[in-house]
N, C-alpha and C. Protein backbone atom coordinates (compact mmCIF):
# COMPACT_ATOMS: atom_id res chain seq x y z
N UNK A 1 -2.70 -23.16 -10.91
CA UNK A 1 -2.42 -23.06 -9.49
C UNK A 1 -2.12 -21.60 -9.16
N UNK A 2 -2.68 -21.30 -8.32
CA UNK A 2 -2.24 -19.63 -7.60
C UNK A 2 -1.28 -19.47 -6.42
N UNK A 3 -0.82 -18.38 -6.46
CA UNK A 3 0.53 -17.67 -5.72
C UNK A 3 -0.73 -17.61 -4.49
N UNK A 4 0.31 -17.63 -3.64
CA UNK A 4 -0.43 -17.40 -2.22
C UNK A 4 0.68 -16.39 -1.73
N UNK A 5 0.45 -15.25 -0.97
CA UNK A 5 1.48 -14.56 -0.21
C UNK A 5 1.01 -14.46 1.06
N UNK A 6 2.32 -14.62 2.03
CA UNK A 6 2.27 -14.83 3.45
C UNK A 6 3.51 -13.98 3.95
N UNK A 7 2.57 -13.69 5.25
CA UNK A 7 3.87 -13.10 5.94
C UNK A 7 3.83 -12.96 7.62
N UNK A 8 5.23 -12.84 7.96
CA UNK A 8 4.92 -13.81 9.25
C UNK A 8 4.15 -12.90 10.44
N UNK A 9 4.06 -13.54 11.59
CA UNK A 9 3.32 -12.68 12.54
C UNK A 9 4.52 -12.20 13.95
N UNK A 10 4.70 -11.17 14.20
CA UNK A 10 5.65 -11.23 15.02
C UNK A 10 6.91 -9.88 14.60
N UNK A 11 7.87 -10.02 15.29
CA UNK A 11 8.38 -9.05 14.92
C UNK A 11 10.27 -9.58 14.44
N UNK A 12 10.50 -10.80 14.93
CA UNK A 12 11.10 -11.62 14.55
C UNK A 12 11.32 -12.21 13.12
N UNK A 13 11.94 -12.38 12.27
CA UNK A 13 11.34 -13.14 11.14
C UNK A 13 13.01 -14.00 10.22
N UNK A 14 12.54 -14.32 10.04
CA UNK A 14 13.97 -15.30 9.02
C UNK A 14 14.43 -14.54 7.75
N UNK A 15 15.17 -15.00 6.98
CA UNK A 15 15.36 -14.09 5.72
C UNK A 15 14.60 -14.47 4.64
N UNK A 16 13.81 -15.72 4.94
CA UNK A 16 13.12 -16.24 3.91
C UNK A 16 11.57 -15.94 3.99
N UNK A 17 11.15 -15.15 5.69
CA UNK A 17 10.17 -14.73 5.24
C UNK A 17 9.76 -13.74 5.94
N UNK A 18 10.86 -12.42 5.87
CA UNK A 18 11.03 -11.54 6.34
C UNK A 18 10.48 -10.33 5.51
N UNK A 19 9.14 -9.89 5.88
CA UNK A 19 8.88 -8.99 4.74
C UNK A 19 7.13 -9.66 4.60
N UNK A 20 7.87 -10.77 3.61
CA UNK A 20 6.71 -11.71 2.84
C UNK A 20 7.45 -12.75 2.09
N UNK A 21 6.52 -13.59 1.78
CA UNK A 21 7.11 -14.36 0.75
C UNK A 21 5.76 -14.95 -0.15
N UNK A 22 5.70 -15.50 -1.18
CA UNK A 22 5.31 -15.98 -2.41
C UNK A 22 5.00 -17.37 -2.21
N UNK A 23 4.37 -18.68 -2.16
CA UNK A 23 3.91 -19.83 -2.65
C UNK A 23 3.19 -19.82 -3.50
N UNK A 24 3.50 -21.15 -4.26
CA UNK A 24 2.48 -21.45 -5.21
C UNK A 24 1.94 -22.87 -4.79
N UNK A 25 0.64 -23.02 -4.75
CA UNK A 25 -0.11 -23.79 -3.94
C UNK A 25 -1.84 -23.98 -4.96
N UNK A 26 -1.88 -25.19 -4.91
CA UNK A 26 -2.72 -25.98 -5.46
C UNK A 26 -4.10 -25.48 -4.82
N UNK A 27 -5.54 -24.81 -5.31
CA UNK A 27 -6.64 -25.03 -4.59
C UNK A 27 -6.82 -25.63 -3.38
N UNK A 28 -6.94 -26.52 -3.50
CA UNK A 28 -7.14 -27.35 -2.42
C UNK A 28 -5.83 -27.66 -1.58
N UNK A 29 -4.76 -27.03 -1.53
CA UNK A 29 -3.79 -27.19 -0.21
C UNK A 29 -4.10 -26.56 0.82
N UNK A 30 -4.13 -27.09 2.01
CA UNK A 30 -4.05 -26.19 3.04
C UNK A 30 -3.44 -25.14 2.93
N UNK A 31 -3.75 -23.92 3.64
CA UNK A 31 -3.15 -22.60 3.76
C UNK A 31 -1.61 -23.08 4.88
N UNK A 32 -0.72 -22.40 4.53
CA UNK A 32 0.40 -22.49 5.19
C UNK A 32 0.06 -21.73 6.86
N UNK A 33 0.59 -22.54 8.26
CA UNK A 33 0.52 -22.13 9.17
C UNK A 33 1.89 -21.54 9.86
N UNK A 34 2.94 -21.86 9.21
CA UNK A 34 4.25 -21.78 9.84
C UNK A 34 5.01 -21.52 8.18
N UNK A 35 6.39 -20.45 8.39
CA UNK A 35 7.29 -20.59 7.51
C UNK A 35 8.25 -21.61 7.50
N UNK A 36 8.25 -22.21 6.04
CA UNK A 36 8.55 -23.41 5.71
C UNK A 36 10.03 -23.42 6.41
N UNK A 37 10.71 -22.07 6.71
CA UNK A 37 12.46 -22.66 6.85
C UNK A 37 12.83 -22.18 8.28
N UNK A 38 11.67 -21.06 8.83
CA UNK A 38 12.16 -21.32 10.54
C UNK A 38 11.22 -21.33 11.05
N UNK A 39 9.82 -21.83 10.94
CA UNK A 39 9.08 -22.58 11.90
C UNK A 39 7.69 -21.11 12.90
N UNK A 40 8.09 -20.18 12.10
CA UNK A 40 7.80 -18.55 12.94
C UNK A 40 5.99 -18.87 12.45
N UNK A 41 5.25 -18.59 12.80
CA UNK A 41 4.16 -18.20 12.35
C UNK A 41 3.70 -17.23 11.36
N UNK A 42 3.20 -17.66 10.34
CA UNK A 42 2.80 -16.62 9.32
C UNK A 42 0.73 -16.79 9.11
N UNK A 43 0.55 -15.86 8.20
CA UNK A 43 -0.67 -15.57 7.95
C UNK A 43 -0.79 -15.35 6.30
N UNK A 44 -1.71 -15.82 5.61
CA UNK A 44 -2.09 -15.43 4.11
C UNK A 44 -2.38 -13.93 3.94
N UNK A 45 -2.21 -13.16 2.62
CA UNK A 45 -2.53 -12.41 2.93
C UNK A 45 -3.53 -12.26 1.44
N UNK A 46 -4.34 -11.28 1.13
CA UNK A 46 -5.02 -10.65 -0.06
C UNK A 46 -3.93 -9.57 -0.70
N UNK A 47 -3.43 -10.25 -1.77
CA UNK A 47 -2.58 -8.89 -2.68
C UNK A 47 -3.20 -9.17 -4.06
N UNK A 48 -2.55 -8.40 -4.83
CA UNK A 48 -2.92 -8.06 -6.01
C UNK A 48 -2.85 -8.95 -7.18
N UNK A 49 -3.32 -9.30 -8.13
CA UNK A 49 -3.51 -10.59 -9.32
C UNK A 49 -2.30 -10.36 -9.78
N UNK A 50 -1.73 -11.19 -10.49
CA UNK A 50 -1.14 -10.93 -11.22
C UNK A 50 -1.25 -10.89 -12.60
N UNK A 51 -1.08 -10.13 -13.81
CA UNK A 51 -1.25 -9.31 -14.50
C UNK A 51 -0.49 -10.65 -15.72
N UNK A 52 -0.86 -11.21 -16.82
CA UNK A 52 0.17 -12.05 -17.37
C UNK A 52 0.57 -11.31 -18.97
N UNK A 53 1.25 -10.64 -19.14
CA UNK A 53 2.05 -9.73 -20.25
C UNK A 53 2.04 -10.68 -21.47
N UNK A 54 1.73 -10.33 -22.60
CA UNK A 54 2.08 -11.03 -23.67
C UNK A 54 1.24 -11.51 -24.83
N UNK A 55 -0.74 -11.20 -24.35
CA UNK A 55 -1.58 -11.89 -24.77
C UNK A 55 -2.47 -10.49 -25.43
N UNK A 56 -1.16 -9.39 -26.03
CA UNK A 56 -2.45 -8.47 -26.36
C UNK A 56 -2.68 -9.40 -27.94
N UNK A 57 -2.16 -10.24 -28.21
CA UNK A 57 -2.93 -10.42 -29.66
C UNK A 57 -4.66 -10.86 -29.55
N UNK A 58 -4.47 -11.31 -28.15
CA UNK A 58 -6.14 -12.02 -28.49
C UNK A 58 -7.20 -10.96 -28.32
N UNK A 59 -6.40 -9.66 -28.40
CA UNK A 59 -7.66 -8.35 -28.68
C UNK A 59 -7.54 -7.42 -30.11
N UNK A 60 -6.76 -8.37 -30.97
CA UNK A 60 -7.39 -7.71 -32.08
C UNK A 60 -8.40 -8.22 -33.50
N UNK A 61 -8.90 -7.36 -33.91
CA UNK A 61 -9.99 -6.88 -34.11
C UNK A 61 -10.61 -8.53 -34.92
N UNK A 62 -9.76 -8.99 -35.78
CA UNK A 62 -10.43 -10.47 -36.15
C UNK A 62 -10.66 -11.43 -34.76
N UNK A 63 -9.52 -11.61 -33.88
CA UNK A 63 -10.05 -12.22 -32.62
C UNK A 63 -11.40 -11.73 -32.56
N UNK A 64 -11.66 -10.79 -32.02
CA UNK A 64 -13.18 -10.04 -31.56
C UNK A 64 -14.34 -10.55 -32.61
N UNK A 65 -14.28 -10.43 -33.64
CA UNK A 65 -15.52 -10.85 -34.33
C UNK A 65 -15.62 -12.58 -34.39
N UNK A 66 -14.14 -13.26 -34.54
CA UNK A 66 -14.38 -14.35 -34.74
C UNK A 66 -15.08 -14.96 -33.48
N UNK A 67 -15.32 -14.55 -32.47
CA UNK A 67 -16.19 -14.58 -30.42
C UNK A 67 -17.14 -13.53 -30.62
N UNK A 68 -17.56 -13.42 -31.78
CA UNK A 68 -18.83 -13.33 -31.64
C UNK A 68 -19.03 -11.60 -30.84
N UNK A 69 -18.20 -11.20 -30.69
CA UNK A 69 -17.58 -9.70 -30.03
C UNK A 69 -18.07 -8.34 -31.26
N UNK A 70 -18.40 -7.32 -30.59
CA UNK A 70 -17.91 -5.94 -31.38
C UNK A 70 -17.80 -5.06 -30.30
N UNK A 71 -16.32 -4.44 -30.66
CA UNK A 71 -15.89 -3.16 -30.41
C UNK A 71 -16.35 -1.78 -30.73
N UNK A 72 -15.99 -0.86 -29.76
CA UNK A 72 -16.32 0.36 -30.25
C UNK A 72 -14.82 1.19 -29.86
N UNK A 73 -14.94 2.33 -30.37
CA UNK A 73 -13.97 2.93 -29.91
C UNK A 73 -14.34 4.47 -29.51
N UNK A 74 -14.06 5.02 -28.72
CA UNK A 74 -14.59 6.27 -28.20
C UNK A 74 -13.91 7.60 -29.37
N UNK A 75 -14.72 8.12 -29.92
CA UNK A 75 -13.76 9.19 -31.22
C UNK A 75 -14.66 10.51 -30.46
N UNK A 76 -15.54 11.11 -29.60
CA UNK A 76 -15.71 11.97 -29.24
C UNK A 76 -16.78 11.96 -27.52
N UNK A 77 -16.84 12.81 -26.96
CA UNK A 77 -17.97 12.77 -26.03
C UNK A 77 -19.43 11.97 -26.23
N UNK A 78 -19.26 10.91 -25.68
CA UNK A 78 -20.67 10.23 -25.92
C UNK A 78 -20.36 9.65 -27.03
N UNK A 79 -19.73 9.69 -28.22
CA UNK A 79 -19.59 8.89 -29.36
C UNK A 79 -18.59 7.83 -29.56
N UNK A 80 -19.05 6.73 -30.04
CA UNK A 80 -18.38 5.55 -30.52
C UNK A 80 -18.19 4.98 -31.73
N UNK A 81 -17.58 4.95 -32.35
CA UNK A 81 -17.43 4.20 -33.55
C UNK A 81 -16.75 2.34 -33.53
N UNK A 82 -17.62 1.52 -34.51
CA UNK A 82 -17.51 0.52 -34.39
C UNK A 82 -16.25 0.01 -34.87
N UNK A 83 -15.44 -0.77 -34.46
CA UNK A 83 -13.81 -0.90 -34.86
C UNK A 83 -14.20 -2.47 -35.52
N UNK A 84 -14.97 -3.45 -34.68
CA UNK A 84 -14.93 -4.88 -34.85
C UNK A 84 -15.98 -5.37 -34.65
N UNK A 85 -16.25 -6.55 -35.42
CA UNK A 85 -18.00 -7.11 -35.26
C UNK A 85 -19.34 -6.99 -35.65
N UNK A 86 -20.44 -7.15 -35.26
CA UNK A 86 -21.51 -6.64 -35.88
C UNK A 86 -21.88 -5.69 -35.23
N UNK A 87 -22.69 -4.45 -35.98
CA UNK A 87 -23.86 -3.67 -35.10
C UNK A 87 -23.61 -2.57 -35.70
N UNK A 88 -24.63 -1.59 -34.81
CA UNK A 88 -23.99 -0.28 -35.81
C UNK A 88 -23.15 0.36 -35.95
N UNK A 89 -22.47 0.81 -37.09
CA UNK A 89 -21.20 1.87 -37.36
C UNK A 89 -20.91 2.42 -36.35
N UNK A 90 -21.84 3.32 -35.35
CA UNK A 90 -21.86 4.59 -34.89
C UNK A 90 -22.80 4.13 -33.70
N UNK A 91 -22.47 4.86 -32.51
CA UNK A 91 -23.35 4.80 -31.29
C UNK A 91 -23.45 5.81 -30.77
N UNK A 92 -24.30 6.67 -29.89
CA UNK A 92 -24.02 8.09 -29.05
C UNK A 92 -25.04 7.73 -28.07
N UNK A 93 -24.73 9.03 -27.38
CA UNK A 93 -25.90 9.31 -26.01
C UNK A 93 -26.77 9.78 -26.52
N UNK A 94 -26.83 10.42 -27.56
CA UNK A 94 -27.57 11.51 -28.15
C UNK A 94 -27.78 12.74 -27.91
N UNK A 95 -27.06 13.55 -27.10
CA UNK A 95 -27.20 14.55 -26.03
C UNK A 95 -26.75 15.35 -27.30
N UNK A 96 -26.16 15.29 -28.54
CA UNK A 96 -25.94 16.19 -29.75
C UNK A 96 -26.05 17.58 -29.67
C-alpha cells in the first residue's frame, strides 16, 4: 500500500493538516477530498518515493550472479572491470 500526501487548500488549516500530512491508502481507495479531523478541503499531491534503507545486501556480488546479473565497476575513463557474473573481464569505449 502507498503513502499518499495531501495538503489542504486554503489558507486556514487544522494542526493535523497544516503544512501536509501523510496517508496510507490502498490502490484502489478513493483519493481523500476533505481532512479527516476538520473537514477543510485538501488536494493529493506528487512527492518523492520513499527510499527503504536496509536492503544493500541484495547487491552483493553472489546475489548478482545468482539473477543471472554481471557487474562492472568503473576503474578508469571509459573502462570497466567485471566485479560479478558472466562476460568479459574488461570493457572500454576504446577511445585508448
Amino acid at each position: 500500500m502507498p503513502f499518499y500526501e495531501y495538503v489542504p487548500l486554503g489558507d486556514e488549516a487544522c494542526p493535523e493538516c497544516q503544512g501536509a500530512f501523510t496517508v496510507l491508502q490502498k490502490l484502489s481507495d478513493p483519493r481523500l477530498t476533505a481532512c479527516p479531523e476538520c473537514g477543510r478541503a485538501v488536494r493529493r499531491i506528487i512527492s518523492a518515493p520513499h527510499v527503504v534503507a536496509g536492503q544493500a545486501h541484495r547487491l552483493k556480488e553472489s546475489n548478482i550472479e545468482k539473477a543471472g546479473f554481471t557487474q562492472y565497476k568503473k576503474i578508469g575513463q571509459g573502462v570497466y572491470e567485471k566485479t560479478a557474473g558472466k562476460g568479459p573481464g574488461m570493457i572500454s569505449s576504446g577511445d585508448d
